[in-house]
Protein backbone atom coordinates (compact mmCIF):
# COMPACT_ATOMS: atom_id res chain seq x y z
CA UNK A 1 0.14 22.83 -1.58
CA UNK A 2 -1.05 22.72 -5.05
CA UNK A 3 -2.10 20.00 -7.03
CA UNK A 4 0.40 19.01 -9.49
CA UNK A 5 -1.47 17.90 -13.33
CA UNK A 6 -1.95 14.40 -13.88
CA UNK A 7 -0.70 13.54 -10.61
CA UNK A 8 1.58 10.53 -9.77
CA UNK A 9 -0.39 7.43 -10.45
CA UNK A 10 0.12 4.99 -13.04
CA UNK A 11 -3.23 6.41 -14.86
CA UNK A 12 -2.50 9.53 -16.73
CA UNK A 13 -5.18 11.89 -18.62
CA UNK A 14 -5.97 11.46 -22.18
CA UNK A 15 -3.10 12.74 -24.36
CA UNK A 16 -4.48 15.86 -25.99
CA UNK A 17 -3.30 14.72 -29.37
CA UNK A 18 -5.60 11.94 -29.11
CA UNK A 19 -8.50 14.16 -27.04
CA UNK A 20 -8.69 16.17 -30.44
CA UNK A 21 -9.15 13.90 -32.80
CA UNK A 22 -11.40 11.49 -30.61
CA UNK A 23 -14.47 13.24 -31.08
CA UNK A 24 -14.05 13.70 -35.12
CA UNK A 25 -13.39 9.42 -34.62
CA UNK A 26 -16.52 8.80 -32.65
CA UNK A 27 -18.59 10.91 -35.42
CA UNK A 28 -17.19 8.36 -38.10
CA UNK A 29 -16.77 5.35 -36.05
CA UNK A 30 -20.56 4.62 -36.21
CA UNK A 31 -20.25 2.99 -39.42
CA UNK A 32 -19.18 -1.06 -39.70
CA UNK A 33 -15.72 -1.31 -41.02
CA UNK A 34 -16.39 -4.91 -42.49
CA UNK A 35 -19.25 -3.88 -45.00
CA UNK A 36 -18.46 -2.25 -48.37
CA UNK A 37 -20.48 0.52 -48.53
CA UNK A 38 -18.43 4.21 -48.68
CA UNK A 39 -18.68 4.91 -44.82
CA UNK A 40 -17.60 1.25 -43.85
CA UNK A 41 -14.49 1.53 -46.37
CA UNK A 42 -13.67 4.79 -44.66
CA UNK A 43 -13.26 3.50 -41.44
CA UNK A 44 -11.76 0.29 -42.36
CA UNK A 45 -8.75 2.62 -43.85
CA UNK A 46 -8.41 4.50 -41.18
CA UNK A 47 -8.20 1.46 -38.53
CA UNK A 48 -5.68 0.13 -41.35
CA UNK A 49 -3.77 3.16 -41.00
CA UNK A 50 -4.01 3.34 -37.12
CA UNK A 51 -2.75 -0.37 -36.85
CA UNK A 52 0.05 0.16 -39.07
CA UNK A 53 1.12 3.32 -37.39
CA UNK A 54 0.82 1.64 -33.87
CA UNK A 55 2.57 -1.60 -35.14
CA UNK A 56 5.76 1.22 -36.29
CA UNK A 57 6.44 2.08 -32.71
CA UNK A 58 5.63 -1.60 -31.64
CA UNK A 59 8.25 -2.85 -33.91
CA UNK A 60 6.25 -5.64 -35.37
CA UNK A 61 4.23 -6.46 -38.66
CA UNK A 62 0.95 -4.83 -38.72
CA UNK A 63 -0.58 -8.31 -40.03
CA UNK A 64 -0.09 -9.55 -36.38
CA UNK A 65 -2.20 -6.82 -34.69
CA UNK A 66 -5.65 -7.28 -33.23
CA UNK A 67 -8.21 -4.65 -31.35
CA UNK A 68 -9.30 -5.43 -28.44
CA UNK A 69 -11.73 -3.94 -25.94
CA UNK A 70 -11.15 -5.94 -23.33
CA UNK A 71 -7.93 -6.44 -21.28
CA UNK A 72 -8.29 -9.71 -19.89
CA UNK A 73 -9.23 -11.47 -23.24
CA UNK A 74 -6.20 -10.49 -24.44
CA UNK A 75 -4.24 -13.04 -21.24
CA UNK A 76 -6.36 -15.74 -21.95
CA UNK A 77 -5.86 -15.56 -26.04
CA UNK A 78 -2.38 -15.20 -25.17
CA UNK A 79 -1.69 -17.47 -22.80
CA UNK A 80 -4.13 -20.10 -22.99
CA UNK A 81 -4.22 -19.90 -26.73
CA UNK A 82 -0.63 -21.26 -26.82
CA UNK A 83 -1.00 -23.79 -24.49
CA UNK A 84 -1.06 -27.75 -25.52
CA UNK A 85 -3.54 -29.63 -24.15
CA UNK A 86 -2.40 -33.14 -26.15
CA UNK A 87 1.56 -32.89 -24.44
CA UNK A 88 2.58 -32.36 -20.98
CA UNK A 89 3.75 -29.01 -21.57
CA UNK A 90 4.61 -26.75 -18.62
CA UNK A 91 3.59 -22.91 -18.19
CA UNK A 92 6.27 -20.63 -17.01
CA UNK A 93 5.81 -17.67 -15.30
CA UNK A 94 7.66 -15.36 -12.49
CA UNK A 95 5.83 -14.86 -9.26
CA UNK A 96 5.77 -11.01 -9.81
CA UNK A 97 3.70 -11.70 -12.77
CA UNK A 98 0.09 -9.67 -13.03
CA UNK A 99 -2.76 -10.95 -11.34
CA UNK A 100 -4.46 -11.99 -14.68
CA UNK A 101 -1.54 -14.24 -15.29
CA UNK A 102 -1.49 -15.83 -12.08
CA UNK A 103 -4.99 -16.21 -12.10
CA UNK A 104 -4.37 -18.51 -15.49
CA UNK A 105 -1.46 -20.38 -14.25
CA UNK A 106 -3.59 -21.21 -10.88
CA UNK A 107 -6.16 -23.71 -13.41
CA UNK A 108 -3.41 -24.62 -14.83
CA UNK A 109 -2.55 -28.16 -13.90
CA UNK A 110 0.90 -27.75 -14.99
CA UNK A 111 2.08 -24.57 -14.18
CA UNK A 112 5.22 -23.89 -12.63
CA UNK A 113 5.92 -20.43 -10.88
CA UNK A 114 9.86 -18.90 -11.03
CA UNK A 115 10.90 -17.20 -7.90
CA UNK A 116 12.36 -13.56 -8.31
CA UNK A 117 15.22 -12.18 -6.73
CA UNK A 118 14.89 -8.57 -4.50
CA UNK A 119 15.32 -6.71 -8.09
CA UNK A 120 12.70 -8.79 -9.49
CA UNK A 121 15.18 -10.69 -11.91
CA UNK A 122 14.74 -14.33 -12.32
CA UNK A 123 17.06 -16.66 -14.42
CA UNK A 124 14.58 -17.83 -17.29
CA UNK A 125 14.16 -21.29 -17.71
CA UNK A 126 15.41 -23.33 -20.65
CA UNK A 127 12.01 -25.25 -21.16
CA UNK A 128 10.91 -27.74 -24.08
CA UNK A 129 9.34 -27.12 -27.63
CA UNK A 130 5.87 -27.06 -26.05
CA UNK A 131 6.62 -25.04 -22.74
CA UNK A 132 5.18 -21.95 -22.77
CA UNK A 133 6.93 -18.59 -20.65
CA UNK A 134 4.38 -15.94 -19.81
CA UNK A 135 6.61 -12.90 -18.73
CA UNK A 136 6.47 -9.14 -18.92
CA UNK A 137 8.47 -6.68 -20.50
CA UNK A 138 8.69 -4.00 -17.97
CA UNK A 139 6.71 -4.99 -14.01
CA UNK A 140 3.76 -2.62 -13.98
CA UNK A 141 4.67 -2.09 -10.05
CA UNK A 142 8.67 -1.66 -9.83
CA UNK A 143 9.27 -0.65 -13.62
CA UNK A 144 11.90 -4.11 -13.65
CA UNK A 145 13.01 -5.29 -17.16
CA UNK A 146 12.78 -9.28 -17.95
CA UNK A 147 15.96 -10.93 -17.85
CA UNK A 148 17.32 -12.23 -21.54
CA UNK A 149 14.54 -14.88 -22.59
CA UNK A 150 16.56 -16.09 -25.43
CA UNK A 151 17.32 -19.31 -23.69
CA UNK A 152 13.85 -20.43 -23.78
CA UNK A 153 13.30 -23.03 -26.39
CA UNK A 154 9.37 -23.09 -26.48
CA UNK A 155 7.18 -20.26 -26.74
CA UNK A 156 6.50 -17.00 -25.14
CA UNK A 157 3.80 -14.78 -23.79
CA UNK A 158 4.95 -10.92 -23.07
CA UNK A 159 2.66 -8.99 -21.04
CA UNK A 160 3.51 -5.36 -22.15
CA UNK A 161 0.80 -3.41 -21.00
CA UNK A 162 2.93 -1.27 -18.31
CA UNK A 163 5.19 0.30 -20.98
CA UNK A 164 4.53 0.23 -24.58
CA UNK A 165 8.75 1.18 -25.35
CA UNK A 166 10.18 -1.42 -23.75
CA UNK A 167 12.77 -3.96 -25.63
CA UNK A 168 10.96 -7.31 -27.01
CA UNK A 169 12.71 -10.31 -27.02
CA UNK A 170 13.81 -11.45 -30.56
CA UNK A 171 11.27 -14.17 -31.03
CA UNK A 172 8.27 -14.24 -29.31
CA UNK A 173 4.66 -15.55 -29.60
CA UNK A 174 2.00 -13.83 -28.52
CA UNK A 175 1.92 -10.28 -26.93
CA UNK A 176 -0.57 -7.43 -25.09
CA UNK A 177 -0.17 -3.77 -25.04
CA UNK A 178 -2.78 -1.63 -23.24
CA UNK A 179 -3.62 1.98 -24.89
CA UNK A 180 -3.65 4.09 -21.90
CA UNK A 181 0.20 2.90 -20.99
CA UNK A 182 1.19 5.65 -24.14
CA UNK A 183 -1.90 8.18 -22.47
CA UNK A 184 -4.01 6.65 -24.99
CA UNK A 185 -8.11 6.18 -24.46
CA UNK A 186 -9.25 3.68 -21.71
CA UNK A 187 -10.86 0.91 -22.77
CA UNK A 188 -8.27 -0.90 -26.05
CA UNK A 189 -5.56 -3.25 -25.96
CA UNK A 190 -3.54 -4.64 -28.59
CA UNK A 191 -2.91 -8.19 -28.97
CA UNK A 192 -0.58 -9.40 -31.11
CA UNK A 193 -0.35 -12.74 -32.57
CA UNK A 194 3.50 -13.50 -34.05
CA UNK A 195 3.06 -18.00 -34.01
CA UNK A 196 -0.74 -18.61 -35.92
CA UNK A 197 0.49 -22.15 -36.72
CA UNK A 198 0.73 -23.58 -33.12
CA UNK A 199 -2.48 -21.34 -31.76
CA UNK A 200 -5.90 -22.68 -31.07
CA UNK A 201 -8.71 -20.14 -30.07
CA UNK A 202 -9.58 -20.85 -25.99
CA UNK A 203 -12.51 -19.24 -26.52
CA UNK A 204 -16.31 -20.66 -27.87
CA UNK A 205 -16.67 -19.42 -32.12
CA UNK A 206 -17.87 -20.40 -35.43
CA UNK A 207 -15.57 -18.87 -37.34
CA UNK A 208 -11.93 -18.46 -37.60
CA UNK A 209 -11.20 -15.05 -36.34
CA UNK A 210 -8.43 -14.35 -33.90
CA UNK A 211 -10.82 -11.54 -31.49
CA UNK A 212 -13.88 -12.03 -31.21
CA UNK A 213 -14.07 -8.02 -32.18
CA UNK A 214 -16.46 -5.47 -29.88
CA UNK A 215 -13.52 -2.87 -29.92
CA UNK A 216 -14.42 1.06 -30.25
CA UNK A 217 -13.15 1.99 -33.33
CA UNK A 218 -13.03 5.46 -32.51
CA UNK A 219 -10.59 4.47 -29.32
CA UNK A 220 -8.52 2.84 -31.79
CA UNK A 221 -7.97 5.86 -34.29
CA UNK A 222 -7.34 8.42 -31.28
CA UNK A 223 -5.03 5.96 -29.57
CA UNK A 224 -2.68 5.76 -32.60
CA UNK A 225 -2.85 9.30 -32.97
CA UNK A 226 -1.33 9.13 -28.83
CA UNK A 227 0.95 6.70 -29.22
CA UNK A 228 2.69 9.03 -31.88
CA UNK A 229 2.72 11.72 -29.71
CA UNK A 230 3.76 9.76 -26.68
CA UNK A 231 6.86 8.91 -28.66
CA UNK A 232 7.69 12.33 -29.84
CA UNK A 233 7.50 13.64 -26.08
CA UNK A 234 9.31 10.40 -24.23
CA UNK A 235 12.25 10.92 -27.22
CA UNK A 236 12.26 14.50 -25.88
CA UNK A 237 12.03 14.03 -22.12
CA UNK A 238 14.06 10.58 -21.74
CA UNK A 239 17.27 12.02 -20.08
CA UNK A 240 15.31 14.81 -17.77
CA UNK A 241 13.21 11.73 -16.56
CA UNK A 242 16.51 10.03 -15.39
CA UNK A 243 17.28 13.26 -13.62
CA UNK A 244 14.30 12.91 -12.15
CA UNK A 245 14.63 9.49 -10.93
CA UNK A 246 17.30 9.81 -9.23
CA UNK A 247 16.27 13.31 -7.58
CA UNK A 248 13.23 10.99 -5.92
CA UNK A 249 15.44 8.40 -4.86
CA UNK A 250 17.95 10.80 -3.72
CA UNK A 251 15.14 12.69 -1.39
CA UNK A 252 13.68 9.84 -0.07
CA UNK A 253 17.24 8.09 1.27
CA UNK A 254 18.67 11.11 2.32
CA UNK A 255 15.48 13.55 3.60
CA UNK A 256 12.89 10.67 4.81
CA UNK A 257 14.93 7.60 5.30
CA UNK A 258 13.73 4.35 6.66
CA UNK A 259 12.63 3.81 3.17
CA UNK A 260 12.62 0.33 0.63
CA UNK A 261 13.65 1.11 -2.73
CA UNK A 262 12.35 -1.93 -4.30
CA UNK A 263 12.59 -0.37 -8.31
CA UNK A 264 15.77 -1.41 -9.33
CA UNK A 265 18.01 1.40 -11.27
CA UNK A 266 18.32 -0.46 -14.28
CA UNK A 267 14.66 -0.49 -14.48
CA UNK A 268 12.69 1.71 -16.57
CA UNK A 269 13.34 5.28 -14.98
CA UNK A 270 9.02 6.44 -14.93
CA UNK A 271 8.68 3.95 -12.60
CA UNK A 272 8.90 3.83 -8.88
CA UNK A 273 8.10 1.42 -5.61
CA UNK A 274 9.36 2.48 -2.66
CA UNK A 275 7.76 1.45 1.15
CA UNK A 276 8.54 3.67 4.45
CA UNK A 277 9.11 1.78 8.13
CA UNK A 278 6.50 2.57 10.33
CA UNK A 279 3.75 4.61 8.20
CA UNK A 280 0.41 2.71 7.13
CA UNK A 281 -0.12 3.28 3.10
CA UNK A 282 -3.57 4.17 3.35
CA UNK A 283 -3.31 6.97 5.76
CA UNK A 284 -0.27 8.38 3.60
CA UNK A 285 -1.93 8.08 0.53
CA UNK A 286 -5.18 9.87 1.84
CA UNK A 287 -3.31 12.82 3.28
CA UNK A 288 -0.99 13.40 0.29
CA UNK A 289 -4.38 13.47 -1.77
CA UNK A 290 -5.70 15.85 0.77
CA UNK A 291 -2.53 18.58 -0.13
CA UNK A 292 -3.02 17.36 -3.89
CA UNK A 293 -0.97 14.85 -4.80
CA UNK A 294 -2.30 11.92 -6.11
CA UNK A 295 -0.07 8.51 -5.63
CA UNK A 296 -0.95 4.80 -5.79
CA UNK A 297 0.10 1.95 -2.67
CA UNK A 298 -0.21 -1.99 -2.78
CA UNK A 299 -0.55 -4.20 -5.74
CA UNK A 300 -1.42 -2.68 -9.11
CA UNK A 301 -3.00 -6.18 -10.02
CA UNK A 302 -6.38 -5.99 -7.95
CA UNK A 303 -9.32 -4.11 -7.50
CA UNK A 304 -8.45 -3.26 -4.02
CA UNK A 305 -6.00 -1.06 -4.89
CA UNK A 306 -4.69 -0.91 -1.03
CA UNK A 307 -4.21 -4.62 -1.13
CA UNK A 308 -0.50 -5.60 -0.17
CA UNK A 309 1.36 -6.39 -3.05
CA UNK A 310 2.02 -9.71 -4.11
CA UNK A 311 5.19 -8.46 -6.59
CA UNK A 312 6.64 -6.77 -3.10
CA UNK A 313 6.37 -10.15 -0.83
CA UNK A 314 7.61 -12.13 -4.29
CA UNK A 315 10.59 -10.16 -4.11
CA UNK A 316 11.15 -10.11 -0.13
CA UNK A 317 10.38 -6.14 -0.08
CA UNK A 318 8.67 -4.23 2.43
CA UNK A 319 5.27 -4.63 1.56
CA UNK A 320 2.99 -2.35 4.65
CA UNK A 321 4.33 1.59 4.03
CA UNK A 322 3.92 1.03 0.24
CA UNK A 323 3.88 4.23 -2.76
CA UNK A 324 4.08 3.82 -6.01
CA UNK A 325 4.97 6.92 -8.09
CA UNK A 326 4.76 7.15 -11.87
CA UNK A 327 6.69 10.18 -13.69
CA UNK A 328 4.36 11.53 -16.22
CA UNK A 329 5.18 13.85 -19.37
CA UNK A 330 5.60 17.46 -18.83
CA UNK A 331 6.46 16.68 -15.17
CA UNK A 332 8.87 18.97 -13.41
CA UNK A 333 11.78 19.15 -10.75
CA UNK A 334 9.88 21.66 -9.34
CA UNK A 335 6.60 19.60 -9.58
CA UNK A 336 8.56 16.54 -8.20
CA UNK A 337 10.04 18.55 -4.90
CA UNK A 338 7.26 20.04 -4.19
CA UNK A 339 5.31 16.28 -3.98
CA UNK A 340 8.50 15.35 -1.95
CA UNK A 341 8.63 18.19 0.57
CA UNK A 342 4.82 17.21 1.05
CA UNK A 343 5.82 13.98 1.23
CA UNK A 344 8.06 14.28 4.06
CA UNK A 345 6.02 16.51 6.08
CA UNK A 346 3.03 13.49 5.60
CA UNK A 347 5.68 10.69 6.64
CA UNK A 348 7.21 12.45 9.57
CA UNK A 349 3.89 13.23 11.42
CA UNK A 350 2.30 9.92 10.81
CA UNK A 351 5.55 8.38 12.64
CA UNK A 352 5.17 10.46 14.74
CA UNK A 353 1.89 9.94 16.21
CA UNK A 354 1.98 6.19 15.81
């Protein structure tokens, strides 16, 4: 078997748009974009123009947009930024949520988790003025959408760092992108920052800046220049990637069986979770490595990749058996059956000889 590019995990190579143009960005991102001096107002234009191409195919005002270089930051300024210490307001938040979140809402006195039903859906609260609801936009794991959040009468929290194109809800208060969900640079996330008024910085400062900065400014410039291309190529490749979908789910129902589809079809179509009966992850994943094909198992929220996944047992799936594929750009059906015939060969023995 041959090893397919960019595999099947939820990491995918540098775009080469971006790859291009990084080098060129690290060259001029030495300067300091906050000093006047002809190298600094270079930069500073370009991270203007990078912002406000970004904030295009976010669909919000470029004003609202912070760097960040740091991931986690950007759940604590979002979360616990919004939160009101003086009331006793609730936080919100499903049980399939990212670890990050649940790590917040666990020292948070007042939290209140939302079960999820076995397509991850949940029926959103109707909260107060000074609730907050920390959901996300597409589940990094199962690729589910959040239910309608217009309901919610205080404010919201969307973790959108699994897919940059999903649908925002109308009014919301705070949001998080990651750059390497469009095959941008490692390393950036974008925070953005819609309700200033009722935000107070968690974090220690002297001044009154949103971020407390320490972003690559290179990473910045080369991940706009991705996310543009991302767009052009998931415009071009949305309808094959349905074909594709269903090809995978088709395979493993009919071909495999004894599988647990837990990505529901109205979910977004790159994404897939699915657990087999009787075959432990790790082995699987290790052998389908070994012919070349690189997938992910367990929970996409820890460290320990293998983990069992919390967003399975929330919804009642199979948790043990667990892979997680991710349909990547330039991906074909050939590509795809080829993983799958592999896939079934790997799943059949290892029942076998259990």
């Amino acid at each position: 078997m041959g090893s397919v590019t960019g595999g099947f995990t939820s990491e995918s190579p540098l775009h080469p748009a971006a790859r291009e143009i990084l080098i060129e960005a690290i060259d001029r991102g030495w300067a300091d974009p906050s000093k006047i001096h002809q190298p600094s107002r270079e930069l500073a234009l370009l991270l203007e123009e990078s912002k406000t191409l970004i904030a295009g195919h976010l669909k919000v005002e470029a004003g609202s947009l912070h760097f960040l270089g740091e991931r986690n930051l950007g759940y604590l300024l979002g979360i616990s930024g919004l939160r009101s210490p003086a009331t006793e307001s609730t936080l919100f938040y499903p049980t399939t949520s990212r670890s990050e979140v649940i790590a917040i809402a666990e020292a948070d006195r007042l939290a209140s988790a939302i079960s999820v039903d076995l397509d991850g859906s949940f029926i959103c609260p109707v909260g107060g003025e000074d609730d907050l609801l920390a959901a996300a936009a597409t589940n990094v794991e199962t690729g589910a959408y959040s239910p309608d959040l217009s309901n919610f009468q205080g404010r919201i929290f969307i973790d959108a760092t699994a897919d940059p194109l999903a649908s925002l809800p109308a009014r919301f208060s705070s949001a998080l992108w990651e750059s390497s969900s469009w095959s941008g640079p490692q390393g950036l996330s974008i925070f953005s920052l819609q309700e200033r008024q009722s935000w107070r910085n968690p974090l220690p400062h002297l001044d009154h800046e949103i971020v407390p900065g320490g972003f690559n400014p290179a990473l910045a410039i080369a991940s706009a220049v991705a996310f543009d291309a991302y767009v052009k190529d998931w415009n071009s490749r949305a309808s094959s990637t349905l074909i594709l979908n269903e090809c995978l789910r088709s395979f493993i129902s009919d071909e495999i069986g004894d599988v647990d589809i837990a990505s529901p079809k109205t979910g977004a179509p790159h994404f897939l979770s699915f657990s087999f009966l009787y075959v432990d992850a790790q082995q699987l994943v290790d052998r389908m490595s070994r012919l070349g094909f690189d997938l992910d198992s367990g929970s996409a929220c820890t460290s320990a990749n293998l983990e069992p996944s919390h967003v399975l047992a929330a919804m009642g799936r199979l948790t043990h058996g667990n892979v997680r594929v991710r349909l990547h750009s330039g991906l074909t059906k050939n590509d795809l059956l080829e993983m799958l015939t592999a896939l079934k060969i790997v799943v059949e023995d290892l029942r076998s000889n259990r």
